[in-house]
C-alpha atoms as a PDB file:
ATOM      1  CA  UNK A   1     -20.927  33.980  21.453  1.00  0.00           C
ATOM      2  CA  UNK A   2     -20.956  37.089  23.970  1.00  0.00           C
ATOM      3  CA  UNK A   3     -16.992  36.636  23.820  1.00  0.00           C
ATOM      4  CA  UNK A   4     -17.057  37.339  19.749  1.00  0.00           C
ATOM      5  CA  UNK A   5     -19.277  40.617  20.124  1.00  0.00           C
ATOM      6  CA  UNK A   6     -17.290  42.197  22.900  1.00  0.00           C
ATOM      7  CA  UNK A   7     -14.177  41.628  20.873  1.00  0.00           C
ATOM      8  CA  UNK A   8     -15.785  42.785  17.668  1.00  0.00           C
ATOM      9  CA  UNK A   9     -17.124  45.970  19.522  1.00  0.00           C
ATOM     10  CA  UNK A  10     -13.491  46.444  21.023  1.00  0.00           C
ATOM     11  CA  UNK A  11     -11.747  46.082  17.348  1.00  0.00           C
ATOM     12  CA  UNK A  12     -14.688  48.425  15.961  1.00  0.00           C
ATOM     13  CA  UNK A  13     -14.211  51.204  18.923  1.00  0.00           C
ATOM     14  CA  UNK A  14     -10.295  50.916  18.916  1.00  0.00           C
ATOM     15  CA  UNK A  15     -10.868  51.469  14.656  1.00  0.00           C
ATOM     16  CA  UNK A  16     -12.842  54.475  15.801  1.00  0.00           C
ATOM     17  CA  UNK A  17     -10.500  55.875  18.453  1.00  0.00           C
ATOM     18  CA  UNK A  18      -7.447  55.374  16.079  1.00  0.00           C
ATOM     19  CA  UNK A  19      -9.427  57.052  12.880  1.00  0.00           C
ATOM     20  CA  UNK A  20      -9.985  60.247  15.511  1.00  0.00           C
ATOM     21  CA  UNK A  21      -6.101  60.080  16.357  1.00  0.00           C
ATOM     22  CA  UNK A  22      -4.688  60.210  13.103  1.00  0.00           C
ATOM     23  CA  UNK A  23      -7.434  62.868  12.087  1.00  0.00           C
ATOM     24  CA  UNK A  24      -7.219  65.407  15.050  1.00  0.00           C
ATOM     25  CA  UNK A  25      -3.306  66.454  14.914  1.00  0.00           C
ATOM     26  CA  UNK A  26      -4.332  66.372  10.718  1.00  0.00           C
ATOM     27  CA  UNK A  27      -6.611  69.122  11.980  1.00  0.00           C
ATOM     28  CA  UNK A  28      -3.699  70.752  13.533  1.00  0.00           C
ATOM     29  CA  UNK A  29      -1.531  71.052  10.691  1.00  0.00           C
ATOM     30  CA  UNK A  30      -4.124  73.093   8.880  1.00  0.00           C
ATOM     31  CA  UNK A  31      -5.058  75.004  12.004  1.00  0.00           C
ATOM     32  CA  UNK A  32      -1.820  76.308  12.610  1.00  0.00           C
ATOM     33  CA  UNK A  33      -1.429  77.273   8.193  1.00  0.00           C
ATOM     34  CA  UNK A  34      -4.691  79.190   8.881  1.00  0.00           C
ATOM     35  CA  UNK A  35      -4.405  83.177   8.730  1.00  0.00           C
ATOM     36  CA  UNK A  36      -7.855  84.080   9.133  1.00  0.00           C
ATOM     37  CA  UNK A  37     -10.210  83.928  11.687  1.00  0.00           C
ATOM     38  CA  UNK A  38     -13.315  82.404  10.172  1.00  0.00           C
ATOM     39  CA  UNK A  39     -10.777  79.487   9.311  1.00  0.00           C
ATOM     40  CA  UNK A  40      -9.057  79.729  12.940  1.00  0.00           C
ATOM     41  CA  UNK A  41     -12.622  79.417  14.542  1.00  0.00           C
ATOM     42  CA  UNK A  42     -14.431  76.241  12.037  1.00  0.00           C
ATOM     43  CA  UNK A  43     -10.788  74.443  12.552  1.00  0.00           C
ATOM     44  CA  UNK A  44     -11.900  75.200  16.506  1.00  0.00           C
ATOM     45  CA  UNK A  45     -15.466  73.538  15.991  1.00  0.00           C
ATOM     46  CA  UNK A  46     -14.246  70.928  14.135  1.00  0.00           C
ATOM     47  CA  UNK A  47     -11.789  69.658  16.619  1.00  0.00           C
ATOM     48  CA  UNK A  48     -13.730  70.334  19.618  1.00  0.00           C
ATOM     49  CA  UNK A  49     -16.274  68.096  18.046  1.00  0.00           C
ATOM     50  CA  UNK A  50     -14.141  65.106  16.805  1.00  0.00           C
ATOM     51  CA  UNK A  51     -12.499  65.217  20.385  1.00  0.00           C
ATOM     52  CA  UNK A  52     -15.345  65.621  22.445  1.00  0.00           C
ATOM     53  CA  UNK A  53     -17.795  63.470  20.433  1.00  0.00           C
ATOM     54  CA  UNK A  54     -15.725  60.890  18.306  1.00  0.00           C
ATOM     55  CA  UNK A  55     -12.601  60.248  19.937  1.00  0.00           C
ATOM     56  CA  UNK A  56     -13.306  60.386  23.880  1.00  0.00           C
ATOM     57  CA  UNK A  57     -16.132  57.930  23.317  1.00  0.00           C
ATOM     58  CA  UNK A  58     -14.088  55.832  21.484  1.00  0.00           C
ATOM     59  CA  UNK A  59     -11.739  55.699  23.897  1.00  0.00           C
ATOM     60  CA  UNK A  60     -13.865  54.769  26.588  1.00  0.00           C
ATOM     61  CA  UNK A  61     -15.555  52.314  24.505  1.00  0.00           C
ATOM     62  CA  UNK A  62     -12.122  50.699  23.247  1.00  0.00           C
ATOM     63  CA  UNK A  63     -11.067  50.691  27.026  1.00  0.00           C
ATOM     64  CA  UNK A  64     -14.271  48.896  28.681  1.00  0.00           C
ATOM     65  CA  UNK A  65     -14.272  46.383  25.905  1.00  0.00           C
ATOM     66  CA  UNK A  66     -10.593  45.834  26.507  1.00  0.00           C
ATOM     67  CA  UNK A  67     -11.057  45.416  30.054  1.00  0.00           C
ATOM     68  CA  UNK A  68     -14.117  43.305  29.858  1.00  0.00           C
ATOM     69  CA  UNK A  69     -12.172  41.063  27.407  1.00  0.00           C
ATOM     70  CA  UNK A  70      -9.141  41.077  29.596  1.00  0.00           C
ATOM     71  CA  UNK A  71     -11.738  39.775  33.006  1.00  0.00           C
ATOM     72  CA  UNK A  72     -12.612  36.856  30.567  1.00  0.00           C
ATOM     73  CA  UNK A  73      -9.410  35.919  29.612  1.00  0.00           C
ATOM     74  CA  UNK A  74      -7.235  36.778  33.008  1.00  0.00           C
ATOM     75  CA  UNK A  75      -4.571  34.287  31.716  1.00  0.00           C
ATOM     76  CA  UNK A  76      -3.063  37.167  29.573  1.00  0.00           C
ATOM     77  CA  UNK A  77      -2.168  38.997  32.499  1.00  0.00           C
ATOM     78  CA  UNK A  78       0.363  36.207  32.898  1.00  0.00           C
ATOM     79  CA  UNK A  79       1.513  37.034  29.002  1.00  0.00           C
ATOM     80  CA  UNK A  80       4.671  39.306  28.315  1.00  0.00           C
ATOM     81  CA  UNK A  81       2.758  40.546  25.725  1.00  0.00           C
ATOM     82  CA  UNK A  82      -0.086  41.865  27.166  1.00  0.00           C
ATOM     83  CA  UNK A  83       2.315  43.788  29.122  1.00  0.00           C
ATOM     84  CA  UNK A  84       3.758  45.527  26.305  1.00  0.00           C
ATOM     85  CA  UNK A  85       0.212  46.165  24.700  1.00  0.00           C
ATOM     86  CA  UNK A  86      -1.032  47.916  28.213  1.00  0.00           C
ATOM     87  CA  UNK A  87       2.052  49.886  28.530  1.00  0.00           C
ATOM     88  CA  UNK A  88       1.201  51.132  24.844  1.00  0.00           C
ATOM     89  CA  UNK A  89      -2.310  51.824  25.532  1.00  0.00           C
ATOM     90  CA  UNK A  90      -1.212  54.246  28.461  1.00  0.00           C
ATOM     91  CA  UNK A  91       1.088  55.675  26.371  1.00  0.00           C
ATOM     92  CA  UNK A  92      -1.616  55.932  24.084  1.00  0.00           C
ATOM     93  CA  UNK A  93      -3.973  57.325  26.508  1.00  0.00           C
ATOM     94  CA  UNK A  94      -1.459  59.929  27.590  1.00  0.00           C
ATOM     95  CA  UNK A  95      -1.328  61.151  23.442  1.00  0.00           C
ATOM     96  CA  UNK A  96      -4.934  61.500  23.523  1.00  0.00           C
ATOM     97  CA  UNK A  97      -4.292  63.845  26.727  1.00  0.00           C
ATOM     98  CA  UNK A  98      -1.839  65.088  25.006  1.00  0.00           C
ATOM     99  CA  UNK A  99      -4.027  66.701  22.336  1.00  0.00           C
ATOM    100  CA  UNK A 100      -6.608  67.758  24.454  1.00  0.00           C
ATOM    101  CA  UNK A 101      -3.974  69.886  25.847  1.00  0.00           C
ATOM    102  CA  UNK A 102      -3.141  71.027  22.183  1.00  0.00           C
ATOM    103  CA  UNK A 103      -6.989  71.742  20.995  1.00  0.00           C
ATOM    104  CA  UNK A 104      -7.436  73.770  23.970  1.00  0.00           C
ATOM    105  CA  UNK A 105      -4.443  75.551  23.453  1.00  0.00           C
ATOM    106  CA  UNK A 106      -5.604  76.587  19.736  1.00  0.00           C
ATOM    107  CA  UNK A 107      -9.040  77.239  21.500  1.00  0.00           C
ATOM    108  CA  UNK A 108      -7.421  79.805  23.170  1.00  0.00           C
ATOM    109  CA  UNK A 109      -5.255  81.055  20.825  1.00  0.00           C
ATOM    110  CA  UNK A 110      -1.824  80.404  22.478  1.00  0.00           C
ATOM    111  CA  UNK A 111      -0.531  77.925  19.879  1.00  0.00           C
ATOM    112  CA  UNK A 112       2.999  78.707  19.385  1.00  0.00           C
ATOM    113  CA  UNK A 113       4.197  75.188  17.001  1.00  0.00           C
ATOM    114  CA  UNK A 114       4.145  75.389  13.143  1.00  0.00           C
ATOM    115  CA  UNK A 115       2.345  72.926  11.010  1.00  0.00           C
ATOM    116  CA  UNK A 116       5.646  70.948  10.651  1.00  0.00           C
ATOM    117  CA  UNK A 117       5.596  69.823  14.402  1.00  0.00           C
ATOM    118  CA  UNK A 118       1.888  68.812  13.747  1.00  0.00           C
ATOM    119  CA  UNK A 119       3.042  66.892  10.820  1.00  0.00           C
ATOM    120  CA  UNK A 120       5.433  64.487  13.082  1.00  0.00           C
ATOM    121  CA  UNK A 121       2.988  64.878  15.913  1.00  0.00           C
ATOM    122  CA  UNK A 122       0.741  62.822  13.470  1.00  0.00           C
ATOM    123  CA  UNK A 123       2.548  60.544  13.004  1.00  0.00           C
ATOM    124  CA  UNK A 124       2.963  58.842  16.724  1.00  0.00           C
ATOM    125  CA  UNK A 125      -0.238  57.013  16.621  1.00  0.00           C
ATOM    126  CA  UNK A 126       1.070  54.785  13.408  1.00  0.00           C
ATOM    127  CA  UNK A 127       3.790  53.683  15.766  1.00  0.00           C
ATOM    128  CA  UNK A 128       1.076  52.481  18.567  1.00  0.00           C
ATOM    129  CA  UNK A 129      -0.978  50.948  15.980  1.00  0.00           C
ATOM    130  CA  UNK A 130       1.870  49.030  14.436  1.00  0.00           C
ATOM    131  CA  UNK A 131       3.519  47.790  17.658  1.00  0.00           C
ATOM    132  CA  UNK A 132      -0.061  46.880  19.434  1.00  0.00           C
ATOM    133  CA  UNK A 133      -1.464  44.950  16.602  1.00  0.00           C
ATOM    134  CA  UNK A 134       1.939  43.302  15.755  1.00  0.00           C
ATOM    135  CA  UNK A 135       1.698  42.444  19.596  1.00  0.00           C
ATOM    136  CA  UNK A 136      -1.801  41.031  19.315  1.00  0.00           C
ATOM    137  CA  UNK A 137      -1.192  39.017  16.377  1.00  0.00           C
ATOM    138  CA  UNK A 138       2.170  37.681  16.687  1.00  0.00           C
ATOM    139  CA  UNK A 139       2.209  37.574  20.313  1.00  0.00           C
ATOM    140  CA  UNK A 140       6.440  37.759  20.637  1.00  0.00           C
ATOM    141  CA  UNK A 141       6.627  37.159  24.234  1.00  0.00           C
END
């Protein structure tokens, strides 16, 4: 029974985590169409606050469930698959980096990308979700 709430609390943190992924470089397109300041500094809030208090815990959260599923079940480490899904989630973890980098950058003011990068930029966590849940589920190798 513990198994089924670790797992449910890892799908429920890694919904959260992905929900604050596809939302923050969102953020980003309208922060860099903004030409005023009082829209420059809520966009600043706003992702300071979904970074900070959404989408760090929910990584860590998605991350110690993972793990703790992964010291129950040490047979996948012998699975091609789970491979592939770690190599993603570090990937993953390096996008999340990645737009820590970018919020502080806006923070600062020293943005220099249009809201047409952020538009593609956005679009790189549909890619991880797609591959790691087709890997879950189908398992391929």
């Amino acid at each position: 029974m513990l198994y089924l709430w670790i797992k449910a609390l890892h799908i429920v943190s890694m919904v959260c985590w992905f929900a604050a992924l596809f939302y923050l470089p969102r953020l980003f397109v309208y922060h860099a169409q903004s030409e005023d300041s009082v829209s420059r500094d809520r966009f600043i809030v706003m992702e300071r606050k979904l970074y900070r208090g959404i989408m760090g815990p929910s990584m860590i959260a998605t991350l110690v469930f993972g793990g703790w599923l992964l010291y129950l079940n040490p047979g996948w480490m012998q699975q091609g698959w789970m491979h592939a899904k770690l190599t993603l989630v570090v990937l993953l973890i390096g996008y999340h980096h990645m737009c820590g980098a970018q919020l502080k950058r806006f923070a600062r003011g020293e943005n220099k990308r249009g809201h047409k990068f952020y538009r593609w930029f956005n679009e790189v966590p549909v890619l991880f979700l797609l591959l790691i849940v087709i890997l879950v589920v189908v398992k391929p190798f």
